[in-house]
Every structure is written in structure tokens, then in C-alpha cells.
C-alpha atoms as a PDB file:
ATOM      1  CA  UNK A   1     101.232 114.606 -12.216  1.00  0.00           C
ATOM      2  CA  UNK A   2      97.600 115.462 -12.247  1.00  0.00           C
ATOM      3  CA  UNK A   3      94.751 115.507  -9.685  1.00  0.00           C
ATOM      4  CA  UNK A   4      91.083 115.617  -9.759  1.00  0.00           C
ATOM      5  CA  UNK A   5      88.720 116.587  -6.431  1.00  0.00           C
ATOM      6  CA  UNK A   6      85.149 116.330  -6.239  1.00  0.00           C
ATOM      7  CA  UNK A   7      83.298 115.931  -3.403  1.00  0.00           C
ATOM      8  CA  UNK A   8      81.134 113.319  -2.687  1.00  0.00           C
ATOM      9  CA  UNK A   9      77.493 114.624  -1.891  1.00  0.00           C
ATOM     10  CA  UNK A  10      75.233 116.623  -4.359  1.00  0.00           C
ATOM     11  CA  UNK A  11      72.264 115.953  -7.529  1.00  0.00           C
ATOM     12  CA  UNK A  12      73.429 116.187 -11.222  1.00  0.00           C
ATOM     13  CA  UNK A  13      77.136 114.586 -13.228  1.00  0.00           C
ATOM     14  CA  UNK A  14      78.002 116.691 -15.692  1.00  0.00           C
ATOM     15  CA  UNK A  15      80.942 115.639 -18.255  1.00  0.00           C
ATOM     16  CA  UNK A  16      83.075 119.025 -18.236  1.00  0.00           C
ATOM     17  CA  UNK A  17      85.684 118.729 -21.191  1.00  0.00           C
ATOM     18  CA  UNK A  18      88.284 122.060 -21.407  1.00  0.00           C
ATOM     19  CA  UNK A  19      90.580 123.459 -23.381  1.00  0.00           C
ATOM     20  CA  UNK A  20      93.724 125.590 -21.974  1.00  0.00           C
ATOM     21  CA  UNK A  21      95.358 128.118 -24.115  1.00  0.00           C
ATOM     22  CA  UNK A  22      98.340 130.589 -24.148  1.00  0.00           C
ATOM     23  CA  UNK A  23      98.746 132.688 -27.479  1.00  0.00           C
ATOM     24  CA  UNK A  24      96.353 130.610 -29.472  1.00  0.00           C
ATOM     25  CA  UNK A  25      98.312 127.469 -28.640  1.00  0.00           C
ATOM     26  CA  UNK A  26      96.554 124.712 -26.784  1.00  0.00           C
ATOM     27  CA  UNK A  27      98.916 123.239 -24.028  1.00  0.00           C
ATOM     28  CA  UNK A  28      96.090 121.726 -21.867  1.00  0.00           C
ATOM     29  CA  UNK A  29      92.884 119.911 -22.825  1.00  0.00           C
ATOM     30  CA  UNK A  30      91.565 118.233 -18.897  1.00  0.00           C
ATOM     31  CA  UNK A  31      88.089 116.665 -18.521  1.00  0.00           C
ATOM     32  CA  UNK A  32      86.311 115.661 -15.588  1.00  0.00           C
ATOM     33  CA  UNK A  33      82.996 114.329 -14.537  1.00  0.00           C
ATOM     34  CA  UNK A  34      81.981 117.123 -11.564  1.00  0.00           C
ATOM     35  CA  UNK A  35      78.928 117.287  -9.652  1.00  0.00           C
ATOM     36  CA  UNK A  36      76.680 120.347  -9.945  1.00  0.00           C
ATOM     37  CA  UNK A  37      76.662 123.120  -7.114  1.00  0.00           C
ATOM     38  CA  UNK A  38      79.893 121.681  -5.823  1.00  0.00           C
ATOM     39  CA  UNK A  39      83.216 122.515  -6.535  1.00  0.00           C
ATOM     40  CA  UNK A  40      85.779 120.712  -8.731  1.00  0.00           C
ATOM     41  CA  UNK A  41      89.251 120.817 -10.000  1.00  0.00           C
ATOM     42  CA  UNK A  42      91.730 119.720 -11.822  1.00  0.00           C
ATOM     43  CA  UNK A  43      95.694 120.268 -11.157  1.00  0.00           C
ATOM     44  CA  UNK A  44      98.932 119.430 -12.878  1.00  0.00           C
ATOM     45  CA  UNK A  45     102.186 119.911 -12.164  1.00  0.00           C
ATOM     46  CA  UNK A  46     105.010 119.932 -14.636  1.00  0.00           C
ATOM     47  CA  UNK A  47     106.558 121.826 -17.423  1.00  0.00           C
ATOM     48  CA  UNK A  48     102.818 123.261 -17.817  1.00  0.00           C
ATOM     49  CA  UNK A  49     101.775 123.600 -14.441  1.00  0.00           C
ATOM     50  CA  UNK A  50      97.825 124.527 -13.898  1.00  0.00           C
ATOM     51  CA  UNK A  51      95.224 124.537 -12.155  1.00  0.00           C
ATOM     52  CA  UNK A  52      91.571 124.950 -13.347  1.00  0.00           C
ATOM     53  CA  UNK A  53      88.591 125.009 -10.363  1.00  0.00           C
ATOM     54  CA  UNK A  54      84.944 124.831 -11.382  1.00  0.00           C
ATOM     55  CA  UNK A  55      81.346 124.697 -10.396  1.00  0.00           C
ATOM     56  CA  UNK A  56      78.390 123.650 -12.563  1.00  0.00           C
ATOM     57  CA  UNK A  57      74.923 124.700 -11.893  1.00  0.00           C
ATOM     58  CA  UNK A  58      71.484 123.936 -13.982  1.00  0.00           C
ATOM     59  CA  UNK A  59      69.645 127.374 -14.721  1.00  0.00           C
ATOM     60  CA  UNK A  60      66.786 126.275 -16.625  1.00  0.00           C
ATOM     61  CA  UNK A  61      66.692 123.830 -19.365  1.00  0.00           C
ATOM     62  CA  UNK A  62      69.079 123.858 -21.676  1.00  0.00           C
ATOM     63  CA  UNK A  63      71.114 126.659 -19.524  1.00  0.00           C
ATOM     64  CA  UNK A  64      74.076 125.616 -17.801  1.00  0.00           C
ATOM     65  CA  UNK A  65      75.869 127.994 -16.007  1.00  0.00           C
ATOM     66  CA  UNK A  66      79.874 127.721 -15.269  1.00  0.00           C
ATOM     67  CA  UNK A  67      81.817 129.635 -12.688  1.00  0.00           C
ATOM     68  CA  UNK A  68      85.632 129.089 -13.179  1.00  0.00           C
ATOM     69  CA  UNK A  69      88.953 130.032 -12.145  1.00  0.00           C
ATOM     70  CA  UNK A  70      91.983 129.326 -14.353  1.00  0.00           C
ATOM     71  CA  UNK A  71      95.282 129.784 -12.797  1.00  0.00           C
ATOM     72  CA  UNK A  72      98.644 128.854 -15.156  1.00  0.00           C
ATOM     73  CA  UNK A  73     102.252 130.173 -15.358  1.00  0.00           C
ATOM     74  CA  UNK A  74     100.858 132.439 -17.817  1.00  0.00           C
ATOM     75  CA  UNK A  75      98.206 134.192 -15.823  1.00  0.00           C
ATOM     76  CA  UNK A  76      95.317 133.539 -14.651  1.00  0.00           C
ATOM     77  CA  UNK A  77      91.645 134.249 -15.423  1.00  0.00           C
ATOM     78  CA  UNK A  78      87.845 133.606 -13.724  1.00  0.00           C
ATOM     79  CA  UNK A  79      85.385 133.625 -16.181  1.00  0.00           C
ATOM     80  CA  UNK A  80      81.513 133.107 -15.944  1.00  0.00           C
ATOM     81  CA  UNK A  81      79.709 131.602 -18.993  1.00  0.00           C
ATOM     82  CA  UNK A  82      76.616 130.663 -19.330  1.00  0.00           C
ATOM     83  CA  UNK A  83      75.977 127.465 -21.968  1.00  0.00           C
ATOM     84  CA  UNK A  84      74.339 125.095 -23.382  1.00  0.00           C
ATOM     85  CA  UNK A  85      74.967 121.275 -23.057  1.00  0.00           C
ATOM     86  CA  UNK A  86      77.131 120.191 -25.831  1.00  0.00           C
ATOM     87  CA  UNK A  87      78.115 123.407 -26.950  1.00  0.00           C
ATOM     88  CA  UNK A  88      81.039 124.910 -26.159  1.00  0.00           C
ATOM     89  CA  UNK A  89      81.934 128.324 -25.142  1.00  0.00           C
ATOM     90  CA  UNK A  90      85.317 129.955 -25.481  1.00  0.00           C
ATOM     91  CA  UNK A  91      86.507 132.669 -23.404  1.00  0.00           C
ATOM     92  CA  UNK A  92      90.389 134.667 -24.281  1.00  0.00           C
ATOM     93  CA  UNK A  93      91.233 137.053 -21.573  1.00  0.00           C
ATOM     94  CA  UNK A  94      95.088 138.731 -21.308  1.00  0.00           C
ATOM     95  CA  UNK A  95      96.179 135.646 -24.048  1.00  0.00           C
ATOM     96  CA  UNK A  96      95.022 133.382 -21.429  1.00  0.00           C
ATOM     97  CA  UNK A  97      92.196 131.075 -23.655  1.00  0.00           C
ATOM     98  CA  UNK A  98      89.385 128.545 -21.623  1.00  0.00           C
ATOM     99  CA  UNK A  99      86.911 126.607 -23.819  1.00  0.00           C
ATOM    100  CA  UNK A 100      84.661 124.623 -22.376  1.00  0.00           C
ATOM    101  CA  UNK A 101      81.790 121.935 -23.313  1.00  0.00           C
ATOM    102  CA  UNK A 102      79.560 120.438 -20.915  1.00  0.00           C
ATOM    103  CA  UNK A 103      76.933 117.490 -21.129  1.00  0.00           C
ATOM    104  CA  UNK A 104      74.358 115.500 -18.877  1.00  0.00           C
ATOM    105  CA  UNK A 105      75.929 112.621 -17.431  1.00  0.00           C
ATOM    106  CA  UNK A 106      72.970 110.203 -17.466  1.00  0.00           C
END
């Protein structure tokens, strides 16, 4: 079972699309339109469980800046990345792996 939040109220859709790793191997890959400056996320239950919270906020153009928190039966980890739309950017932290790739929703 999976759920998605986002709140209602705030400017800019961007298309978040992430990939959830343990050891190299992918056992997640969730995607969610989220609204930027509030706070998303994404939870399943299972043999898999995780939950991934986000929030998306425009630096300047072509600067994206993502604040998450990844939390899994394998550990857990809160990275920062900046990025660019489109491209993504991969983060691997105690064999916990988060790649994400954002775009404009228009």
C-alpha cells in the first residue's frame, strides 16, 4: 500500500521521479508531482516498507534545490542536493542510495 500527501496551497509543480537503493540494488523507484516550498511524501508499506519526505524549492534558474529525508528498514538518510531540471543527482550514504530527477510541470 502506498500514499502520497501534498498540500493544497503554494506556486510551482514539479515532477519529482526517485530511485531507492540498498547495496546497489534498486527496490524502490516512487514519483510524485509536489508543489514547491511545501512538503511532500511518499509511503509504502510492505515487504519494502519506506518512506521518502521532500521539499522542492527554485534557487535561480536552472537551480533546483531538494531537501529530503529517506527513512527504510535499511536506514535512513537526509540529504540536500542541489540540481538541475532533468538531471538527476545521486546521493549513497551508509549503503542507503537516493537518486533523484526533477522537471517543471508546465
Amino acid at each position: 500500500m502506498s500514499t502520497v500527501s501534498v498540500p493544497a496551497c503554494a506556486s510551482g509543480l514539479y515532477a519529482v521521479a526517485a530511485e531507492l537503493s540498498h547495496g546497489g540494488h534498486v527496490f524502490a523507484a516512487p514519483s510524485a508531482v509536489v508543489r514547491e516550498g511545501e512538503p511532500a511524501s511518499v509511503e509504502v508499506s510492505g515487504a519494502n516498507p519506506y518512506k521518502l519526505e521532500l521539499t522542492v524549492k527554485e534557487l535561480a534558474a536552472g537551480q533546483i534545490e531538494i531537501v529530503a529525508t529517506v527513512d527504510t528498514s535499511h536506514g535512513s538518510i537526509a540529504p540536500t542536493v542541489v540540481v538541475r531540471p532533468g538531471v538527476p543527482a545521486s546521493v549513497d550514504a551508509g549503503g542507503i542510495g537516493l537518486e533523484l530527477t526533477v522537471t517543471r510541470e508546465r
